[in-house]
N, C-alpha and C. Protein backbone atom coordinates (compact mmCIF):
# COMPACT_ATOMS: atom_id res chain seq x y z
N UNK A 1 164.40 105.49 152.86
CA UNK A 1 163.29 105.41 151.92
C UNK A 1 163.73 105.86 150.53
N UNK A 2 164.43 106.94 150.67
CA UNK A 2 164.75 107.65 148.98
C UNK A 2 166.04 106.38 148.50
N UNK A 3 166.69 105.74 149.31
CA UNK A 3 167.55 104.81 149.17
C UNK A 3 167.36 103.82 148.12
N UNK A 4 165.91 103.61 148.82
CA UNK A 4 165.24 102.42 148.07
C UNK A 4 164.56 102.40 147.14
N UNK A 5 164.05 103.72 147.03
CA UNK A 5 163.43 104.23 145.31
C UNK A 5 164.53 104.16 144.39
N UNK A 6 165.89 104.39 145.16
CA UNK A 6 167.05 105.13 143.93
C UNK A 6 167.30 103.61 143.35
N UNK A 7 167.58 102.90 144.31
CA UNK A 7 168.05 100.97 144.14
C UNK A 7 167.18 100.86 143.29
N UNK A 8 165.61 101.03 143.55
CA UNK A 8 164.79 100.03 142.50
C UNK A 8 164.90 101.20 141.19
N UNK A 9 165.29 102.11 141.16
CA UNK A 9 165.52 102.54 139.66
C UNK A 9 166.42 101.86 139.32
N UNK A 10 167.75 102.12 139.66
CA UNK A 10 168.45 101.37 139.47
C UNK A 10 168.36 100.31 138.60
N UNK A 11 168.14 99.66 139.43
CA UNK A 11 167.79 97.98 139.22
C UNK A 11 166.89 98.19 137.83
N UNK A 12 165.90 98.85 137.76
CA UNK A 12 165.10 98.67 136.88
C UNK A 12 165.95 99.10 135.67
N UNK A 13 166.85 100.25 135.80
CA UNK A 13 167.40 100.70 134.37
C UNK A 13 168.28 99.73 134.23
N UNK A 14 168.74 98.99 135.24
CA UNK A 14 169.51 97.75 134.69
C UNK A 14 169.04 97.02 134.23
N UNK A 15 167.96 96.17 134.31
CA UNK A 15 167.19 95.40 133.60
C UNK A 15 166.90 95.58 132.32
N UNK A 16 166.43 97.16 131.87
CA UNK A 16 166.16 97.56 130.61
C UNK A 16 167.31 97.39 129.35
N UNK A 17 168.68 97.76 130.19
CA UNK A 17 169.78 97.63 129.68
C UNK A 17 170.11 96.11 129.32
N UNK A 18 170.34 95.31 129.89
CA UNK A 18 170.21 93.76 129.95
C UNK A 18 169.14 93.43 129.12
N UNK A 19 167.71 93.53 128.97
CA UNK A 19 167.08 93.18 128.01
C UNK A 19 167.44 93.73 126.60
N UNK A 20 167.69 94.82 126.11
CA UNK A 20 168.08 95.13 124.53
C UNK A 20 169.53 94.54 124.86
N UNK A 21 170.83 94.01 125.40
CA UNK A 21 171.58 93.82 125.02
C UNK A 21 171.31 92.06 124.99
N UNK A 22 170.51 91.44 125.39
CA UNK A 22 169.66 90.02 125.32
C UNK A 22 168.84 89.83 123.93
N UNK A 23 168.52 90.74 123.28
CA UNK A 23 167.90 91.62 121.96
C UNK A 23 168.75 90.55 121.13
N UNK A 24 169.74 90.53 120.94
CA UNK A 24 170.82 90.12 119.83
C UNK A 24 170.69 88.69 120.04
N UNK A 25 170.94 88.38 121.14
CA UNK A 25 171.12 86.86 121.60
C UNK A 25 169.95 85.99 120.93
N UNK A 26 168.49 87.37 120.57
CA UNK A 26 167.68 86.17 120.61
C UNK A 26 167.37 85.09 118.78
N UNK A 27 168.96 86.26 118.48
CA UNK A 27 168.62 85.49 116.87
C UNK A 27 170.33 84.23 116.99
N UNK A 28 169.78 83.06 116.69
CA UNK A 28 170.81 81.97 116.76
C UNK A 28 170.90 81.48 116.06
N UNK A 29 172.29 81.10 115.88
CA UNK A 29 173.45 80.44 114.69
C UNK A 29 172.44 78.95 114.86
N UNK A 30 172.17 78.57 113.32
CA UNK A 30 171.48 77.31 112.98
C UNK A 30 172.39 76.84 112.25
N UNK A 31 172.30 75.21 112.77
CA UNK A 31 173.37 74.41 111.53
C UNK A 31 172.08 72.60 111.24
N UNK A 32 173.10 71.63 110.74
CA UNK A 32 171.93 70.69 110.13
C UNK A 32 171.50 69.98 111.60
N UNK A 33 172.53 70.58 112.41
CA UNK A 33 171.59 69.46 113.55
C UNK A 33 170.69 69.93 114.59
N UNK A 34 170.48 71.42 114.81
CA UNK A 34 169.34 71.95 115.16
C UNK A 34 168.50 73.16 114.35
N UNK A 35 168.51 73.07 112.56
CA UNK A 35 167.84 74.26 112.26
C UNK A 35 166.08 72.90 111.91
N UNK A 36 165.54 71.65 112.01
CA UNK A 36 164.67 71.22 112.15
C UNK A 36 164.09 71.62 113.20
N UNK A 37 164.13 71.30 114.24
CA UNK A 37 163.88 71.42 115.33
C UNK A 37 163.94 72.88 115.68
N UNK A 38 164.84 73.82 115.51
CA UNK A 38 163.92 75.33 115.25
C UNK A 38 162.84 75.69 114.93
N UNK A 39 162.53 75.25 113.38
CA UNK A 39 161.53 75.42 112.50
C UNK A 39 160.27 74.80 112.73
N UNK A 40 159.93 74.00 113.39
CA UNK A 40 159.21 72.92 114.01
C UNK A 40 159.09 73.76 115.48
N UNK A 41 159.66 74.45 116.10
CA UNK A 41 159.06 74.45 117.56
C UNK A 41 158.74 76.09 117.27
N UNK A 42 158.64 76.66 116.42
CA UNK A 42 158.49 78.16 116.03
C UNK A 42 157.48 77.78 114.97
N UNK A 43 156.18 78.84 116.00
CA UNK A 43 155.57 78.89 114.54
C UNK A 43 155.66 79.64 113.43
N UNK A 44 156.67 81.08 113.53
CA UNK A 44 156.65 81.54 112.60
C UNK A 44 158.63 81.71 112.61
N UNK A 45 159.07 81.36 111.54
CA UNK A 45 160.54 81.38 111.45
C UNK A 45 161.18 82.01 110.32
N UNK A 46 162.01 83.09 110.39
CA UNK A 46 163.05 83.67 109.47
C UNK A 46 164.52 83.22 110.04
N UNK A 47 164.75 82.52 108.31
CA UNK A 47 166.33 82.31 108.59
C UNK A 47 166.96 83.13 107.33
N UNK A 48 168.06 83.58 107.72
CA UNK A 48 169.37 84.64 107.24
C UNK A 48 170.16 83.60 107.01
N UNK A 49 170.23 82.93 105.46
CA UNK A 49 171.12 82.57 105.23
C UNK A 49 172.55 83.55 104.56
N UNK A 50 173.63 83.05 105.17
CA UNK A 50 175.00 84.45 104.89
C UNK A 50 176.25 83.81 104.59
N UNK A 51 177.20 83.85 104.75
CA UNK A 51 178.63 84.09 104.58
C UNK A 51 179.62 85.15 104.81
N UNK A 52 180.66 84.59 105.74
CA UNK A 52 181.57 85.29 106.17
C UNK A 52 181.85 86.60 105.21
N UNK A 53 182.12 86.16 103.99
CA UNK A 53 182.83 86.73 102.93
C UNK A 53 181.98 87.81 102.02
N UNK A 54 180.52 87.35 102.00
CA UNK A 54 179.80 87.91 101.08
C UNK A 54 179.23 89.57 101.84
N UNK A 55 179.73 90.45 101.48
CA UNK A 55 179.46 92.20 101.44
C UNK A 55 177.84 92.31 101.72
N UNK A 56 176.89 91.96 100.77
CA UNK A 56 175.77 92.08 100.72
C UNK A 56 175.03 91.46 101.83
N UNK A 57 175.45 90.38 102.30
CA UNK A 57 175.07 89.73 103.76
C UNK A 57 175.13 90.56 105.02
N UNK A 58 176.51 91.02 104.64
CA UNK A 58 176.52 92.30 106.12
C UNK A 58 175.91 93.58 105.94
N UNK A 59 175.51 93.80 104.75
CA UNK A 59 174.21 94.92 104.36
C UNK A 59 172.95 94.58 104.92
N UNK A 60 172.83 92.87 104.56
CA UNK A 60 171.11 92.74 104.78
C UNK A 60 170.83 92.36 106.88
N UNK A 61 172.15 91.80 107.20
CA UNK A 61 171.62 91.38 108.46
C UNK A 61 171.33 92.63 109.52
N UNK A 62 171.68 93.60 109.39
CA UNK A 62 171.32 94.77 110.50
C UNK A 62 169.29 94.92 110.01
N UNK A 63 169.39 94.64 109.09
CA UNK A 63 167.58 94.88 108.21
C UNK A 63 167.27 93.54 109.17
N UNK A 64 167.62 92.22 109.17
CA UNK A 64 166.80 90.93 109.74
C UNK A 64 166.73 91.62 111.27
N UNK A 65 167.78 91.89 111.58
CA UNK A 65 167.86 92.14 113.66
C UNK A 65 166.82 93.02 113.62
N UNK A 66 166.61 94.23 112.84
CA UNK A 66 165.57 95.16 112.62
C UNK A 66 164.30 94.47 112.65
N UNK A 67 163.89 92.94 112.25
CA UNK A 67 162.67 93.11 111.81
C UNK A 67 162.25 92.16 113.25
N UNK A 68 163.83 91.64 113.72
CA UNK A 68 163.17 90.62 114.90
C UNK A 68 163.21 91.52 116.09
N UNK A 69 163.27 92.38 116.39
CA UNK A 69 163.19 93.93 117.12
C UNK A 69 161.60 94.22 116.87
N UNK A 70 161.28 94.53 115.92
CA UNK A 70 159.96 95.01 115.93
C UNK A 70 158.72 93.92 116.06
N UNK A 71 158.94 92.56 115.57
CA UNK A 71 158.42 91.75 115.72
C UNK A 71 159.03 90.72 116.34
N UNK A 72 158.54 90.99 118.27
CA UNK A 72 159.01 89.93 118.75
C UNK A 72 158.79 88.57 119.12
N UNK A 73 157.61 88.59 118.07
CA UNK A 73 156.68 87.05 118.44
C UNK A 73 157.20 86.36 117.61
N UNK A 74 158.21 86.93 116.28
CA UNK A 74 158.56 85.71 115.68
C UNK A 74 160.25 85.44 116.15
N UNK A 75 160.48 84.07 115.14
CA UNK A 75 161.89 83.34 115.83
C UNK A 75 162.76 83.37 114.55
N UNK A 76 163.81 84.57 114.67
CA UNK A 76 165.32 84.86 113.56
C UNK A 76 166.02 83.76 114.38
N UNK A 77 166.43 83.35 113.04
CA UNK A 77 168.31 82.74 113.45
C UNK A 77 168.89 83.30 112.05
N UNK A 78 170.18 82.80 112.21
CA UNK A 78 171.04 82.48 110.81
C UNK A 78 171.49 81.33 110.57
N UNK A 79 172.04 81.24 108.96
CA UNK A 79 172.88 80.17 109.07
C UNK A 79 174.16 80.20 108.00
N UNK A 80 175.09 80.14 108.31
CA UNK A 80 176.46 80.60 107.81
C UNK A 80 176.44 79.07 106.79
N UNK A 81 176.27 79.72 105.51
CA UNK A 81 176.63 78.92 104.34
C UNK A 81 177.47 77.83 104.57
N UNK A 82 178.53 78.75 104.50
CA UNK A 82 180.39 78.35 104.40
C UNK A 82 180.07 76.92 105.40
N UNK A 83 179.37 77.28 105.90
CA UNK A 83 179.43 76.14 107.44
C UNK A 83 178.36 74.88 107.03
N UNK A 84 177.67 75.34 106.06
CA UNK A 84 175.93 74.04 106.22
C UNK A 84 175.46 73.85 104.83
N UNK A 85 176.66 73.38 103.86
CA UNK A 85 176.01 73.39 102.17
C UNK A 85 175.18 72.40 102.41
N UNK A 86 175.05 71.16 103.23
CA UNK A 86 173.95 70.91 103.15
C UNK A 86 172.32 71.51 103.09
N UNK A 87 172.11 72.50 104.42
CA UNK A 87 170.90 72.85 104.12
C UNK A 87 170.82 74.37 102.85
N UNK A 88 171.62 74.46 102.30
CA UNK A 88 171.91 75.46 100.93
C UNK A 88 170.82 74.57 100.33
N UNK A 89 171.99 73.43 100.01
CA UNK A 89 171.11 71.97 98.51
C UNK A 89 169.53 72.07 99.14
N UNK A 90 169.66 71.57 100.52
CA UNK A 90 167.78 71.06 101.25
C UNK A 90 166.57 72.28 100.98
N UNK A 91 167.16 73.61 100.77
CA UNK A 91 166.63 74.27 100.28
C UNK A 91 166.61 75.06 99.60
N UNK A 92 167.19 74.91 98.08
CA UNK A 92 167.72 75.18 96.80
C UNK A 92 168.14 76.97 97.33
N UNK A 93 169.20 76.83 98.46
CA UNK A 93 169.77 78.66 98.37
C UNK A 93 170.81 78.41 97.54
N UNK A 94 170.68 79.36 96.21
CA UNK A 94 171.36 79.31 94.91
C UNK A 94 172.32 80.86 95.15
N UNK A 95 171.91 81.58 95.96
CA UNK A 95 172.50 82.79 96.35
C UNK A 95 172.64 83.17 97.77
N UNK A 96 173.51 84.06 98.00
CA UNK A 96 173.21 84.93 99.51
C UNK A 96 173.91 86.57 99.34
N UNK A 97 172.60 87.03 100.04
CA UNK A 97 171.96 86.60 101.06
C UNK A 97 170.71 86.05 100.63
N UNK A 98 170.10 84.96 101.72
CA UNK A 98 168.77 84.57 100.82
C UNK A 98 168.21 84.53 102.53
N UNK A 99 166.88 84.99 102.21
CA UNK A 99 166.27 84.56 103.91
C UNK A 99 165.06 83.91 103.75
N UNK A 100 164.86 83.08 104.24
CA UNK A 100 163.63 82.07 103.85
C UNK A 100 162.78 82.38 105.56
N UNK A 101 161.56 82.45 104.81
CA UNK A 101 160.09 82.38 106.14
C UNK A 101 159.30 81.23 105.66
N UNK A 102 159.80 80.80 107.21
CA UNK A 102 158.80 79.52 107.69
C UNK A 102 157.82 79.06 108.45
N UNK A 103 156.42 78.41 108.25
CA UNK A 103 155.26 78.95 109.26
C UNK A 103 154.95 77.30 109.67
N UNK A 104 155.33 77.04 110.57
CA UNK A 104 154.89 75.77 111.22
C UNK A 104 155.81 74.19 110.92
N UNK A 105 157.12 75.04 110.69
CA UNK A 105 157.87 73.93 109.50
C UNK A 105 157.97 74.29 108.59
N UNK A 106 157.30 74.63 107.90
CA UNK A 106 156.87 74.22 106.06
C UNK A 106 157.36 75.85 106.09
N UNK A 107 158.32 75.75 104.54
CA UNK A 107 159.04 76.67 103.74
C UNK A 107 157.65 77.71 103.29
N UNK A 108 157.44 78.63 103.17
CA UNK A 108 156.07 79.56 102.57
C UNK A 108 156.83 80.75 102.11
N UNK A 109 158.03 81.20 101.87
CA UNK A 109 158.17 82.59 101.43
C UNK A 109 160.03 82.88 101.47
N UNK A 110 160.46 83.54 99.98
CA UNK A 110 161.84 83.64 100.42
C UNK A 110 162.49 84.93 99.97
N UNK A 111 163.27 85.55 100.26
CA UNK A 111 164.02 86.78 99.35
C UNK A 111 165.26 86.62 99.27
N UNK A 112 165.89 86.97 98.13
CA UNK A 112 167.14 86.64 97.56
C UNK A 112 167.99 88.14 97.05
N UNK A 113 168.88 88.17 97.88
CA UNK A 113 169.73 89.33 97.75
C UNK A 113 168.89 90.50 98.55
N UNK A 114 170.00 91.72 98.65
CA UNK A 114 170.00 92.93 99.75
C UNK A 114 168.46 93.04 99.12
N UNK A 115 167.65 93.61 99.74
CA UNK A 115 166.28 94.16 99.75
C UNK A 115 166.23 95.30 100.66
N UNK A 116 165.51 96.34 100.58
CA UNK A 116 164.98 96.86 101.62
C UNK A 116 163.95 96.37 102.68
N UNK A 117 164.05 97.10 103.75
CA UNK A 117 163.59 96.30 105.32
C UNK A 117 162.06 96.13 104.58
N UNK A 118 160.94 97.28 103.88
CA UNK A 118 159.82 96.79 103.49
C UNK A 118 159.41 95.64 102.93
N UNK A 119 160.16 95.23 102.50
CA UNK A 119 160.19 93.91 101.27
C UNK A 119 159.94 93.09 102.36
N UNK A 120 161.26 93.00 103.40
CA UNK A 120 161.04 91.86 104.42
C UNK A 120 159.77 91.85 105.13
N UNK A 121 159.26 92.89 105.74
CA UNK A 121 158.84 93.29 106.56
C UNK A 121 157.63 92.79 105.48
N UNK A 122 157.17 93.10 104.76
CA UNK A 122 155.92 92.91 103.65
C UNK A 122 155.63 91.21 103.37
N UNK A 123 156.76 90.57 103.41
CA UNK A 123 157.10 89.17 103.15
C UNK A 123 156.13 88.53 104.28
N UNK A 124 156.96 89.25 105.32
CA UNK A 124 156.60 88.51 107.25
C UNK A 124 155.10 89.02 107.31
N UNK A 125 154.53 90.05 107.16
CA UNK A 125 153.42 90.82 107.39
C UNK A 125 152.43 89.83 106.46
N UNK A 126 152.60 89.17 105.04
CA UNK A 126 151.73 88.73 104.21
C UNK A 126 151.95 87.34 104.85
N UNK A 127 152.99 86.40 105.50
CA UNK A 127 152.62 85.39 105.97
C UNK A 127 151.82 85.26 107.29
N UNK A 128 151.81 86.36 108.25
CA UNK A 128 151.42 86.04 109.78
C UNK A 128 150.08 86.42 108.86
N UNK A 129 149.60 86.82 108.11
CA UNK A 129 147.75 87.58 107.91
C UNK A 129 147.46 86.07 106.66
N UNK A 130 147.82 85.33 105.99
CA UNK A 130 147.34 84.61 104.97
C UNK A 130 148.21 82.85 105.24
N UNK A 131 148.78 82.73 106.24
CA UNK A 131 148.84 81.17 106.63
C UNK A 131 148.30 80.53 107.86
């Protein structure tokens, strides 16, 4: 009997463990042939546009994982510049880091360069209450 309490702890702290390390997984690399079809099947979407190279990108993305952590109803990806100047031009990113929020498809909100997590968090908070 105590066997089987200890297993299903177990088991259970394994699970817990497995879900935050599943945490990370749930933000995905977007490029031109599935960031439509992201944006479209999410109703509410933040993308992290970045680059390998750019300093300030690896400042701001621990702030995006932060905000898709606390809010897990919405859908993070990224999308590595270097890799997709197309969707840069499709949606005039003139800088990075730039992270654009999207509510049903349609572009509604963007920030450009390191910010603090409030800014984001204020961005996401004013689109889920006013679209």
């Amino acid at each position: 009997m105590e066997d089987d309490e200890e297993e299903r702890l177990h088991q259970k702290k394994l699970n817990e463990l497995l879900n935050s390390l599943n945490q990370k997984d749930k933000i995905v690399e977007l490029n031109k042939d599935n960031f439509q079809e992201f944006i479209k099947t999410h109703e509410i979407s933040v993308i992290d546009f970045w680059a390998p190279w750019c300093a300030p990108c690896h400042i701001l993305s621990p702030l995006v994982e932060d905000l898709s952590k606390k809010y897990p109803g919405i859908s993070v990806a990224k999308v590595n510049g270097d890799e997709n100047m197309e969707l840069l031009y499709r949606y005039s990113v003139t800088g990075l880091p730039t992270v654009l929020f999207f509510k049903n498809g349609s572009l509604v909100e963007r920030s450009v360069g390191v910010v603090p997590f409030n800014v984001l968090e204020g961005k996401l908070k004013w689109l889920m209450q006013n679209h």
